[in-house]
C-alpha atoms as a PDB file:
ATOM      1  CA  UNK A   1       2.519 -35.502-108.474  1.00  0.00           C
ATOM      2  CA  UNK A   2       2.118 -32.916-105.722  1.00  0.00           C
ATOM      3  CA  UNK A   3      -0.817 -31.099-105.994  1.00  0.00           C
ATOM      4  CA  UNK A   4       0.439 -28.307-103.179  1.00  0.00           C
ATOM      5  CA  UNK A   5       3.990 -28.154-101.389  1.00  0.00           C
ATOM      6  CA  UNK A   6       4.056 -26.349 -98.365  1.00  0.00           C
ATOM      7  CA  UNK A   7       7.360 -25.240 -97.844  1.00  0.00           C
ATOM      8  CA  UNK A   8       8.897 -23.819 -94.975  1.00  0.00           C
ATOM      9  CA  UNK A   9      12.776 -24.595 -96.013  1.00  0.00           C
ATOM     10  CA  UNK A  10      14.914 -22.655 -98.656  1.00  0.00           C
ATOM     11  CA  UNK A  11      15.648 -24.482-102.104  1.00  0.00           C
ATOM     12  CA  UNK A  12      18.437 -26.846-102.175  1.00  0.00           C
ATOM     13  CA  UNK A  13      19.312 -26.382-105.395  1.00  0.00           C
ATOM     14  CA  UNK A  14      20.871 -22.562-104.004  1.00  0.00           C
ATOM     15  CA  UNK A  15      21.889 -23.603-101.013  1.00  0.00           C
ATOM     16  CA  UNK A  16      23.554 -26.935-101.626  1.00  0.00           C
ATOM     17  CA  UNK A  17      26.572 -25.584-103.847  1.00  0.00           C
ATOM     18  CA  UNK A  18      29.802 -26.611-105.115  1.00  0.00           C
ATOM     19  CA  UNK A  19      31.553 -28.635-107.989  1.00  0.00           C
ATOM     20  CA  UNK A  20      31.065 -31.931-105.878  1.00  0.00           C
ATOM     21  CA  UNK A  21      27.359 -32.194-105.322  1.00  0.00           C
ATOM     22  CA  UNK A  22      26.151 -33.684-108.584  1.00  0.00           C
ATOM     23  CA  UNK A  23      28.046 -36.687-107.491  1.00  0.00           C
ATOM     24  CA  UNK A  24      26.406 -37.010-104.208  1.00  0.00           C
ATOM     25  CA  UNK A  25      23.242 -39.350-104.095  1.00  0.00           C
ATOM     26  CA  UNK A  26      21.491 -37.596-101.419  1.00  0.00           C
ATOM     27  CA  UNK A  27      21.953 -34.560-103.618  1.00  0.00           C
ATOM     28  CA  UNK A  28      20.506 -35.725-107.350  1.00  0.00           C
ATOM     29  CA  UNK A  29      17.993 -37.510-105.141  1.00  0.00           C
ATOM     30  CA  UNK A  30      16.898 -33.993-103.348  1.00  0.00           C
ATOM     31  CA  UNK A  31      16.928 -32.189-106.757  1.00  0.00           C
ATOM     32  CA  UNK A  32      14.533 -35.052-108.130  1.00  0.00           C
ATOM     33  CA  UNK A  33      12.163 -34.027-105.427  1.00  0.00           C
ATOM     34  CA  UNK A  34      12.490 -30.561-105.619  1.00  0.00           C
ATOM     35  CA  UNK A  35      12.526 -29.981-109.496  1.00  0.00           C
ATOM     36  CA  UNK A  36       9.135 -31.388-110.124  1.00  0.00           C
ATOM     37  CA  UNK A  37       7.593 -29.308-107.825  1.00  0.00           C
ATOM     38  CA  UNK A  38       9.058 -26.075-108.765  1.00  0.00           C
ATOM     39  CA  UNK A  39       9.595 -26.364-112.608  1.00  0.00           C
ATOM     40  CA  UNK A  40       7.643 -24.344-114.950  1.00  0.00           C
ATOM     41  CA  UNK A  41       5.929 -27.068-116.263  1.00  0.00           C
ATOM     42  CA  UNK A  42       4.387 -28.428-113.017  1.00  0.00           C
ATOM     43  CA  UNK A  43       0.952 -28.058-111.434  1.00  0.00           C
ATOM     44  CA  UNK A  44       2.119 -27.747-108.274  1.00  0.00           C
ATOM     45  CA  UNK A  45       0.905 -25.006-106.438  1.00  0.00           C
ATOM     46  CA  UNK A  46       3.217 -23.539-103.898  1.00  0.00           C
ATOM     47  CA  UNK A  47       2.778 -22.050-100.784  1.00  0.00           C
ATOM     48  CA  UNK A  48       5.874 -20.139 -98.814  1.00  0.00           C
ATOM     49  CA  UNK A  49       6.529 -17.938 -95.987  1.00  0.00           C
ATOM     50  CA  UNK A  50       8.254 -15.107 -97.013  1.00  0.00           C
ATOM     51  CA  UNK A  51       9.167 -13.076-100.498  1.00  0.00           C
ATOM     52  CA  UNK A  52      12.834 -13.939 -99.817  1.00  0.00           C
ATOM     53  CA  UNK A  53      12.155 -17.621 -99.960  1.00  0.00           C
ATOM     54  CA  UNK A  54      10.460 -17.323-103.009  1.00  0.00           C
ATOM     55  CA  UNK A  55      12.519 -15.553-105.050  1.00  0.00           C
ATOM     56  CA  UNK A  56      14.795 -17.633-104.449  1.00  0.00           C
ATOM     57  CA  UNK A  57      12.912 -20.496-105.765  1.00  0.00           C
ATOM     58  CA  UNK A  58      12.314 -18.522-108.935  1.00  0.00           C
ATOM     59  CA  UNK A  59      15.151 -17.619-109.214  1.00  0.00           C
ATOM     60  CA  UNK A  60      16.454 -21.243-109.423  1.00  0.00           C
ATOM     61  CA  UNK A  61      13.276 -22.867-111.739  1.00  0.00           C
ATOM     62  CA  UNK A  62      11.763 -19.702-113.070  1.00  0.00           C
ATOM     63  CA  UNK A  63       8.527 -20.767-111.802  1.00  0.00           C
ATOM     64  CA  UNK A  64       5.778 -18.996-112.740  1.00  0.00           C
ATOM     65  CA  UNK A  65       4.367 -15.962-110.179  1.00  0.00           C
ATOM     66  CA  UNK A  66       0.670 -17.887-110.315  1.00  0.00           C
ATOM     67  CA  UNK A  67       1.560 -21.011-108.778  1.00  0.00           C
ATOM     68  CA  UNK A  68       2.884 -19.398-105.005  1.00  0.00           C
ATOM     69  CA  UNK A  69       1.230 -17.993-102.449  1.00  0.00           C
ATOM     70  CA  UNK A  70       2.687 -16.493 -99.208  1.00  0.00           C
ATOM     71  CA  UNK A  71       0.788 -16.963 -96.052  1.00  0.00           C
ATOM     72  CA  UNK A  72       1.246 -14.680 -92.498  1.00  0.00           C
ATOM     73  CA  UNK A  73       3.356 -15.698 -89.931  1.00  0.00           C
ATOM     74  CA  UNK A  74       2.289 -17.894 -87.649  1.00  0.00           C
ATOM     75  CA  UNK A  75       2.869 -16.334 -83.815  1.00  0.00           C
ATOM     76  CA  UNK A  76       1.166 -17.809 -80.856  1.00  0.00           C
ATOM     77  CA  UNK A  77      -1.164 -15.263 -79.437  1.00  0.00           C
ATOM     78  CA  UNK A  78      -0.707 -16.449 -75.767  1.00  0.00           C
ATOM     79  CA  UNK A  79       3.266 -14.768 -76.384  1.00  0.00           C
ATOM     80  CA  UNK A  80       2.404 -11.409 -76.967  1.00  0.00           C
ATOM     81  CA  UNK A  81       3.007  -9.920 -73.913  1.00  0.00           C
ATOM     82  CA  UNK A  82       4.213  -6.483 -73.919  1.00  0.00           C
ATOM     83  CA  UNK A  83       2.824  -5.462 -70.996  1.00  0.00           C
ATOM     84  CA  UNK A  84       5.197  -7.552 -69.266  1.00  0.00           C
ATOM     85  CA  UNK A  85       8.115  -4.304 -69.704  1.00  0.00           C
ATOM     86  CA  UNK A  86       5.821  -2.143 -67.227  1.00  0.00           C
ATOM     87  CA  UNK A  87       4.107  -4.766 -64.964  1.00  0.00           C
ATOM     88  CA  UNK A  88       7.470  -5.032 -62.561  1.00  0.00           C
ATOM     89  CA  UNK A  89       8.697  -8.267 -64.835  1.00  0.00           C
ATOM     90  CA  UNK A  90      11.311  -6.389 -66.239  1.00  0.00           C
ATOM     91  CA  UNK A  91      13.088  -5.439 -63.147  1.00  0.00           C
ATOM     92  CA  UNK A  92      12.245  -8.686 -62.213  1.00  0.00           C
ATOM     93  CA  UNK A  93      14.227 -10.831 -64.756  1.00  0.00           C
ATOM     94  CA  UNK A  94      17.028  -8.533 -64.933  1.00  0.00           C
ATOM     95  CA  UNK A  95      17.815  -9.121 -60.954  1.00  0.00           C
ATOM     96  CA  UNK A  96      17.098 -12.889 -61.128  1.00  0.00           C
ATOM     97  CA  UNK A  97      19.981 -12.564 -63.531  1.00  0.00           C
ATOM     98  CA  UNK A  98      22.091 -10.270 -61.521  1.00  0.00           C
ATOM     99  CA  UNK A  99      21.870  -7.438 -64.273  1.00  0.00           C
ATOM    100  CA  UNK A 100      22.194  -3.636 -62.579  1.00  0.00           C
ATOM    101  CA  UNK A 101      18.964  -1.569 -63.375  1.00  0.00           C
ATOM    102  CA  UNK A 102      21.044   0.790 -65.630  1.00  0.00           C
ATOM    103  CA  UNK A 103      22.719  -1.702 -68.305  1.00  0.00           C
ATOM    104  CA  UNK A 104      21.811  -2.127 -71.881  1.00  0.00           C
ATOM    105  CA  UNK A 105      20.820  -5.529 -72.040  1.00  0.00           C
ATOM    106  CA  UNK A 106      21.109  -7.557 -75.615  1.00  0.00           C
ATOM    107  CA  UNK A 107      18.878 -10.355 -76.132  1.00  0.00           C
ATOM    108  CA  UNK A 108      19.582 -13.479 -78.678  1.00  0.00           C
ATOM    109  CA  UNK A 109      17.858 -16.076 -78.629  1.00  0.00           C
ATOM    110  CA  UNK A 110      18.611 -20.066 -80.606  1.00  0.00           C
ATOM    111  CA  UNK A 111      20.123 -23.398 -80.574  1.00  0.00           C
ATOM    112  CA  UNK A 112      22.096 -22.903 -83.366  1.00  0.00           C
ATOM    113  CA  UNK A 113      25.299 -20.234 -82.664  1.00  0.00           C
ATOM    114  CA  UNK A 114      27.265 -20.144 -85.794  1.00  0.00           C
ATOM    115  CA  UNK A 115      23.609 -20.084 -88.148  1.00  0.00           C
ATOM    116  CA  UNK A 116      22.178 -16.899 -85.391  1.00  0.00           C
ATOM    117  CA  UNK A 117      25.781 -15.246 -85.605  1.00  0.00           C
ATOM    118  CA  UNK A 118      26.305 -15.479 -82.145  1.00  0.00           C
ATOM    119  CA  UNK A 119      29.574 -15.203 -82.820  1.00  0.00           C
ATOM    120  CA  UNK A 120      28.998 -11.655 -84.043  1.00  0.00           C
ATOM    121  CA  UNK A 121      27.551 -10.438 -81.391  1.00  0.00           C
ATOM    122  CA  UNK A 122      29.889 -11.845 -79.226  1.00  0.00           C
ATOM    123  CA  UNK A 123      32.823  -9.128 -80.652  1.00  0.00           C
ATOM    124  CA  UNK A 124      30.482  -6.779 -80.672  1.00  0.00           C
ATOM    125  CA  UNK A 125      29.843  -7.022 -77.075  1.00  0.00           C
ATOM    126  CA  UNK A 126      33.580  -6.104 -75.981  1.00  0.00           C
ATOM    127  CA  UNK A 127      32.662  -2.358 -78.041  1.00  0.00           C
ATOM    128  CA  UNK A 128      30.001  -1.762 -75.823  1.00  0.00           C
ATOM    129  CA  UNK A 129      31.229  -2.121 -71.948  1.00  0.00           C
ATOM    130  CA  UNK A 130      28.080  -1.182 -70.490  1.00  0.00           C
ATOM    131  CA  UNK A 131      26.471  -3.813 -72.292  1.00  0.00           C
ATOM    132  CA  UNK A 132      25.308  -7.170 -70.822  1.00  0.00           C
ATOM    133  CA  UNK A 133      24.267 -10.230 -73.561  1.00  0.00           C
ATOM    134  CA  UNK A 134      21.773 -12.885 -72.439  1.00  0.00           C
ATOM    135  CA  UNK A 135      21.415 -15.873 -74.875  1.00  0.00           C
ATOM    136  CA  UNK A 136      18.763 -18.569 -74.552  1.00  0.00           C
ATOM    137  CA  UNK A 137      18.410 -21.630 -76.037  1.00  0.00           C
ATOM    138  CA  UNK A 138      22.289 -22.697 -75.944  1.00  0.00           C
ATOM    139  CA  UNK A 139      23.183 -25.082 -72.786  1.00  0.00           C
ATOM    140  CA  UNK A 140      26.407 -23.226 -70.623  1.00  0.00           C
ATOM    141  CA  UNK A 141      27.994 -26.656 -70.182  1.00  0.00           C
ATOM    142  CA  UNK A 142      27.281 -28.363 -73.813  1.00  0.00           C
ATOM    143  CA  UNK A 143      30.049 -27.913 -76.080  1.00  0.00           C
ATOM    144  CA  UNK A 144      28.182 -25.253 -78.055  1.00  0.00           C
ATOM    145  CA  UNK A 145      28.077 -23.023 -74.872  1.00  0.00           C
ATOM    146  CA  UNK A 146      31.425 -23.769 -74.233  1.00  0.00           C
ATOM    147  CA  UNK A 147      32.354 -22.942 -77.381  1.00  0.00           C
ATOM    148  CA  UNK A 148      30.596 -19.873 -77.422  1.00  0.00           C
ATOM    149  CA  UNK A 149      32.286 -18.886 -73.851  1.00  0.00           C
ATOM    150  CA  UNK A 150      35.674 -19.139 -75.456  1.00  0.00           C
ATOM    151  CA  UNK A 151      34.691 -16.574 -78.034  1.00  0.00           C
ATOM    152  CA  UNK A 152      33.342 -13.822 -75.576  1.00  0.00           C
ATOM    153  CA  UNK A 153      36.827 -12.349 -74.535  1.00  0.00           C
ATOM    154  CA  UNK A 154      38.371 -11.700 -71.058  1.00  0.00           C
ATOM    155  CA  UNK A 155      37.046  -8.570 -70.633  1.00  0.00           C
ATOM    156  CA  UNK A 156      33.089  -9.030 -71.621  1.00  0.00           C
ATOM    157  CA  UNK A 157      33.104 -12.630 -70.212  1.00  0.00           C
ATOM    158  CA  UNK A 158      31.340 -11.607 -67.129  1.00  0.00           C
ATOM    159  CA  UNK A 159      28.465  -9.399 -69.116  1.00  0.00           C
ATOM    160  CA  UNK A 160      27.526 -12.934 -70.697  1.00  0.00           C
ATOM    161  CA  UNK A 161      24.488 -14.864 -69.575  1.00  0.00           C
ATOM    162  CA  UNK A 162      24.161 -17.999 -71.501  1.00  0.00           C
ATOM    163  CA  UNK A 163      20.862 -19.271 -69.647  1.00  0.00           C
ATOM    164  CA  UNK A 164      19.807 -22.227 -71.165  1.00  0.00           C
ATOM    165  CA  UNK A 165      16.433 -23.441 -72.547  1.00  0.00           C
ATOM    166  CA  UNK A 166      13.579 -21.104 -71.309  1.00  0.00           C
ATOM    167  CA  UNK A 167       9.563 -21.356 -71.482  1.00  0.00           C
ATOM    168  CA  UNK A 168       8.946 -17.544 -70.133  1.00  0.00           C
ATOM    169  CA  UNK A 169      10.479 -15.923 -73.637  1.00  0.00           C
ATOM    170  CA  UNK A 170       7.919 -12.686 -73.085  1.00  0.00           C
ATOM    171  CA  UNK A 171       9.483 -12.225 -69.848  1.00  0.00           C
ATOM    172  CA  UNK A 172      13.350 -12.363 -71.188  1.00  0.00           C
ATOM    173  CA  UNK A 173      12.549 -10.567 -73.816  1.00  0.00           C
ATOM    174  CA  UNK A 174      10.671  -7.833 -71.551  1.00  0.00           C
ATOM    175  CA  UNK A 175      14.082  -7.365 -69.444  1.00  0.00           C
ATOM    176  CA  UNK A 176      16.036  -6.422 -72.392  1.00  0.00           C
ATOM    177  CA  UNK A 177      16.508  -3.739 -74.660  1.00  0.00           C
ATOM    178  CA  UNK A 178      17.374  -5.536 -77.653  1.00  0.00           C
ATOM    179  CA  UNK A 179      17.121  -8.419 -80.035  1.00  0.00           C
ATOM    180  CA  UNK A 180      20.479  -8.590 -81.781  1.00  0.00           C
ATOM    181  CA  UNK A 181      20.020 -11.689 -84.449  1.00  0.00           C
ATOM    182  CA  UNK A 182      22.360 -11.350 -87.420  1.00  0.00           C
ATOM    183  CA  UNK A 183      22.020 -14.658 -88.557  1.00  0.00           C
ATOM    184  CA  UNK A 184      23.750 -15.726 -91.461  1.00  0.00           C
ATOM    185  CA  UNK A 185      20.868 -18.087 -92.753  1.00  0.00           C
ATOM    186  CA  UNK A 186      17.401 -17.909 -92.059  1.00  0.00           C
ATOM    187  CA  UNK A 187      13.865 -18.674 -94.232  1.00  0.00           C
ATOM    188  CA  UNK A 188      12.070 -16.648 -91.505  1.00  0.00           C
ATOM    189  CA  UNK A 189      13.235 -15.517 -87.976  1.00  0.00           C
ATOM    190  CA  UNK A 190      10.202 -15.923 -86.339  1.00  0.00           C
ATOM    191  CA  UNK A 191      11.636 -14.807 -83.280  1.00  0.00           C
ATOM    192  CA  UNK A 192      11.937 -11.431 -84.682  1.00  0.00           C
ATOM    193  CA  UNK A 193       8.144 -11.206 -84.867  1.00  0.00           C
ATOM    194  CA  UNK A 194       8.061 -12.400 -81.217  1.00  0.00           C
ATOM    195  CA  UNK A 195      10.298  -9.499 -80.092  1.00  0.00           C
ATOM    196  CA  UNK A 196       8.400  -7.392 -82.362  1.00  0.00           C
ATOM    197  CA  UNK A 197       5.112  -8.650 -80.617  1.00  0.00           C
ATOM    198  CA  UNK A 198       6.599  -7.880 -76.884  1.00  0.00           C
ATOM    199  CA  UNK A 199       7.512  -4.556 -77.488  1.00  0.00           C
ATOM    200  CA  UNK A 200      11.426  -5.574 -77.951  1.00  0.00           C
ATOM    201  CA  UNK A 201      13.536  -3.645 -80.667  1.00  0.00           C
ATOM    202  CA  UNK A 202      15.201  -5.327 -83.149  1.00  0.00           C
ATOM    203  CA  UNK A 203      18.867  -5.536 -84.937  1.00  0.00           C
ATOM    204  CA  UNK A 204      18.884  -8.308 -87.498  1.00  0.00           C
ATOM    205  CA  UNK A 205      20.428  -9.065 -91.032  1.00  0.00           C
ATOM    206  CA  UNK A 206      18.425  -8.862 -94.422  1.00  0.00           C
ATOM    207  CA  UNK A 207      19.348 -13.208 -94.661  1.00  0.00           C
ATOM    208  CA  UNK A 208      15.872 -13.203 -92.567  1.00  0.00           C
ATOM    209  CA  UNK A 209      12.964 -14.165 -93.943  1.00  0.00           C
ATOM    210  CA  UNK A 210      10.991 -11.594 -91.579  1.00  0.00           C
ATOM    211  CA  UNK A 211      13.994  -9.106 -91.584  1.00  0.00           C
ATOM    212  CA  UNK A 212      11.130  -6.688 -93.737  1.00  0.00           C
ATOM    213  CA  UNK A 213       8.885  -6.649 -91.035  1.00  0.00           C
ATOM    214  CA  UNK A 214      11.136  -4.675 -88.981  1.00  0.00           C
ATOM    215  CA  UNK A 215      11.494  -2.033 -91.279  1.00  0.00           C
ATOM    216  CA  UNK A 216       7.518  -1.794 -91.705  1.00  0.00           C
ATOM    217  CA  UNK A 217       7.295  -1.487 -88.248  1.00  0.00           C
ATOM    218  CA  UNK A 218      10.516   1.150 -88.228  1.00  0.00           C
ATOM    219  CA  UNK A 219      11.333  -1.066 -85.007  1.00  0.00           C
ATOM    220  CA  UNK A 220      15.307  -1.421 -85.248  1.00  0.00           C
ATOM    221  CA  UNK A 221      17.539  -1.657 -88.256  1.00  0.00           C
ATOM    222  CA  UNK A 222      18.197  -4.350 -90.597  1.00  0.00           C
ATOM    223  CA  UNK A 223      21.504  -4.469 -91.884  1.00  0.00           C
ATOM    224  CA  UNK A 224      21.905  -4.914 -95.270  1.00  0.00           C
ATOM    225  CA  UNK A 225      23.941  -6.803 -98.182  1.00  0.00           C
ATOM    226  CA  UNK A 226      27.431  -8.318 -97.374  1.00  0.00           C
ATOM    227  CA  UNK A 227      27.692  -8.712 -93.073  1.00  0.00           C
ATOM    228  CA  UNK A 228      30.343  -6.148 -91.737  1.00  0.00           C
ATOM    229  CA  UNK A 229      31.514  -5.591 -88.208  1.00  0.00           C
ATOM    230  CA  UNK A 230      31.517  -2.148 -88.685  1.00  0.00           C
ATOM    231  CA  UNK A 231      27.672  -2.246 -89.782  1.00  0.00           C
ATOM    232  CA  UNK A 232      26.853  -4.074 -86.916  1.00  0.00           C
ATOM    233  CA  UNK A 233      28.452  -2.013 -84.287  1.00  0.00           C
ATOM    234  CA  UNK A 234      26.858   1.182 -85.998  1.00  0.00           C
ATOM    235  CA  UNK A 235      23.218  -0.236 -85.474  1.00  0.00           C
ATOM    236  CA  UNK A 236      23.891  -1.180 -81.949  1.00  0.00           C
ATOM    237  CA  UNK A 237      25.054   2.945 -81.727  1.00  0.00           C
ATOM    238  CA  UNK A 238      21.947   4.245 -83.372  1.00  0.00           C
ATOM    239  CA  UNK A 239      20.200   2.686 -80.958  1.00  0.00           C
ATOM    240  CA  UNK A 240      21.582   4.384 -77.971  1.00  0.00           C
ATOM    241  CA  UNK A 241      20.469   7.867 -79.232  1.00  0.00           C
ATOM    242  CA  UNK A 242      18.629   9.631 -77.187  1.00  0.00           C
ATOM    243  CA  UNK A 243      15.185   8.519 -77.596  1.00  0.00           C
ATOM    244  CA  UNK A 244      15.736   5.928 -80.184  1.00  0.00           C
ATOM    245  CA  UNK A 245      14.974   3.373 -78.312  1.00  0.00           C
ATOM    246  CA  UNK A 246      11.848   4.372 -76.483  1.00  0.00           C
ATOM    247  CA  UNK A 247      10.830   5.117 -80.133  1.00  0.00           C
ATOM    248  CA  UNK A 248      11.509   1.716 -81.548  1.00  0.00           C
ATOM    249  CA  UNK A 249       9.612   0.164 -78.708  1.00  0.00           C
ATOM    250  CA  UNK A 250       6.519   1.942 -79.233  1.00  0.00           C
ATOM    251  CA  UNK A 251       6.755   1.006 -82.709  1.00  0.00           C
ATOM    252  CA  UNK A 252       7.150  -2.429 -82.038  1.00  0.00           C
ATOM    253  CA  UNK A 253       4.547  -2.699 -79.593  1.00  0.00           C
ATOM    254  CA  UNK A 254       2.031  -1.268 -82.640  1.00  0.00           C
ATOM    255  CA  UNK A 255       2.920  -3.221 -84.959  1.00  0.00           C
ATOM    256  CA  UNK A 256       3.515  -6.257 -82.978  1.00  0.00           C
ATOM    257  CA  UNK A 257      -0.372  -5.769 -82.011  1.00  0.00           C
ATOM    258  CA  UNK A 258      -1.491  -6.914 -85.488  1.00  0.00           C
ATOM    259  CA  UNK A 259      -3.833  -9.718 -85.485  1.00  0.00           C
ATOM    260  CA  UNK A 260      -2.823 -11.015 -89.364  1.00  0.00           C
ATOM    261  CA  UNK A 261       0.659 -11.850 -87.422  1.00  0.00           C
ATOM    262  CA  UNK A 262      -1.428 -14.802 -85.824  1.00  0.00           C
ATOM    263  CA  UNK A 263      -3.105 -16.096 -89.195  1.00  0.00           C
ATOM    264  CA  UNK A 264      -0.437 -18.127 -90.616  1.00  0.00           C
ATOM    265  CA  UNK A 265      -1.860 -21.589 -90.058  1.00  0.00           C
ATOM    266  CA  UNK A 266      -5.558 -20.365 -90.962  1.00  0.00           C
ATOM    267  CA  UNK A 267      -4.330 -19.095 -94.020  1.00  0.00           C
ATOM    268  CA  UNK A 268      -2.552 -22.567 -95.088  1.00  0.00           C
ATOM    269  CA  UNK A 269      -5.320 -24.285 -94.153  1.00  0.00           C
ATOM    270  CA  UNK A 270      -7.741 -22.381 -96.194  1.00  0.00           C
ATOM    271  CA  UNK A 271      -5.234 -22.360 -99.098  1.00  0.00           C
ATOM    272  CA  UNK A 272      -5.902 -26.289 -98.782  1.00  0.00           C
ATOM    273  CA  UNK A 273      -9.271 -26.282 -99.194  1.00  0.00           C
ATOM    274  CA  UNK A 274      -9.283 -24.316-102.242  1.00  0.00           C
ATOM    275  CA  UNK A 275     -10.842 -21.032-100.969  1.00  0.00           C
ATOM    276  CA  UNK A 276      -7.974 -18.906-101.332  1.00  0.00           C
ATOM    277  CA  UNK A 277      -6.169 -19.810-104.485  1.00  0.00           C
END
């Protein structure tokens, strides 16, 4: 009896799998929920955030293209800050962390290791010895940062700083060089619009909801269909050519500049009050 469903999750019905389910009550009680709203025959209309997340929904209930609208992302202004890489708070950061002026710095950034695939970048890090990875948002002494310790080997333990929860993300992100995220789940990233908002280059995986915002911007490289090793390893490579980077930045920092990035929320809003649908 929903009249709009604003949804910001992907559809259980694809991500809740396997030959057990129907025989879970949680499960046939989540499908009761989500079946109304989505079937063809419903009034509901449906806003989502990204073109990933609704396919997907269509592609599960064959709901009709009339019924959804997609809205912006939502980014807080105040957190576009890409002056911050020329102001002196890059050099900054980077020796508050004991990071030498000359090392490629990797940024990731969430409280959730194995869905972010820190893990990935982890054994990519031990390819790259010049390399240093900071990751915020993961504790060093909870069990996920100790977990995540174990999986950095001997040799690129020391190039790992696992720094906790932060509330200056401009000014991380302004001391490195880039946001590595190849998440294995995600309805949006929206830290990949931060990054793209401070200037901050971007590797991620196509799972992201905003993954196609990078390649609009041509800020970084999204990698593709099935996760490889190898794939990952070769964006991290293309973007130490000569240039590359620099490029991506500037590309960022243009596209990252775009007010409708902001809008998310008004949008939604307006879509409530009827003036938009």
């Amino acid at each position: 009896m929903l009249d709009i469903y604003y949804s910001g999750d992907r559809s259980y019905a694809k991500i809740k799998t396997g030959a057990w389910r129907p025989f879970s009550p949680r499960h046939r009680t989540q499908m009761r929920l989500e079946q109304p709203c989505f079937s063809p025959s419903s009034r509901t209309s449906l806003i989502m955030l990204t073109e990933r997340q609704q396919n997907e929904y269509q592609s599960v209930w064959k709901t009709p293209e009339s019924r959804f609208r997609r809205i912006s992302p939502n980014l807080d202004p105040a957190r576009r800050m890409p002056h911050l890489r020329t102001d002196g708070t890059r050099e900054r950061i980077r020796a508050e962390l004991g990071i030498a002026p000359n090392s490629k710095v990797w940024l990731s950034i969430g409280s959730s290791a194995w869905v972010k695939g820190f893990d990935r970048v982890a054994a990519a890090l031990e390819a790259f010895p010049d390399s240093v990875w900071v990751v915020v948002g993961v504790v060093p002494v909870s069990g996920m940062g100790s977990r995540l310790i174990q999986k950095v080997t001997i040799h690129a333990r020391g190039r790992t700083k696992i720094i906790g929860i932060r509330d200056d993300i401009p000014a991380v992100m302004a001391a490195a060089d880039l946001l590595i995220h190849p998440a294995r789940i995600e309805t949006t990233g929206t830290v990949i619009v931060e990054a793209l908002a401070n200037a901050l280059p971007v590797i991620t995986t196509d799972t992201c909801g905003f993954a196609p915002l990078v390649e609009k911007a041509d800020a970084g490289v999204v990698i593709a269909g099935a996760y490889s090793f190898r794939a990952l390893v070769e964006a991290i490579a293309m973007a130490r050519a000569p240039g590359q980077q620099a490029a991506w930045s500037s590309h960022a920092k243009a596209f990252g500049g775009d007010p409708s990035l902001s809008h998310g929320h008004e949008e939604a809003a307006r879509l409530f009050v009827g003036e938009l649908w």
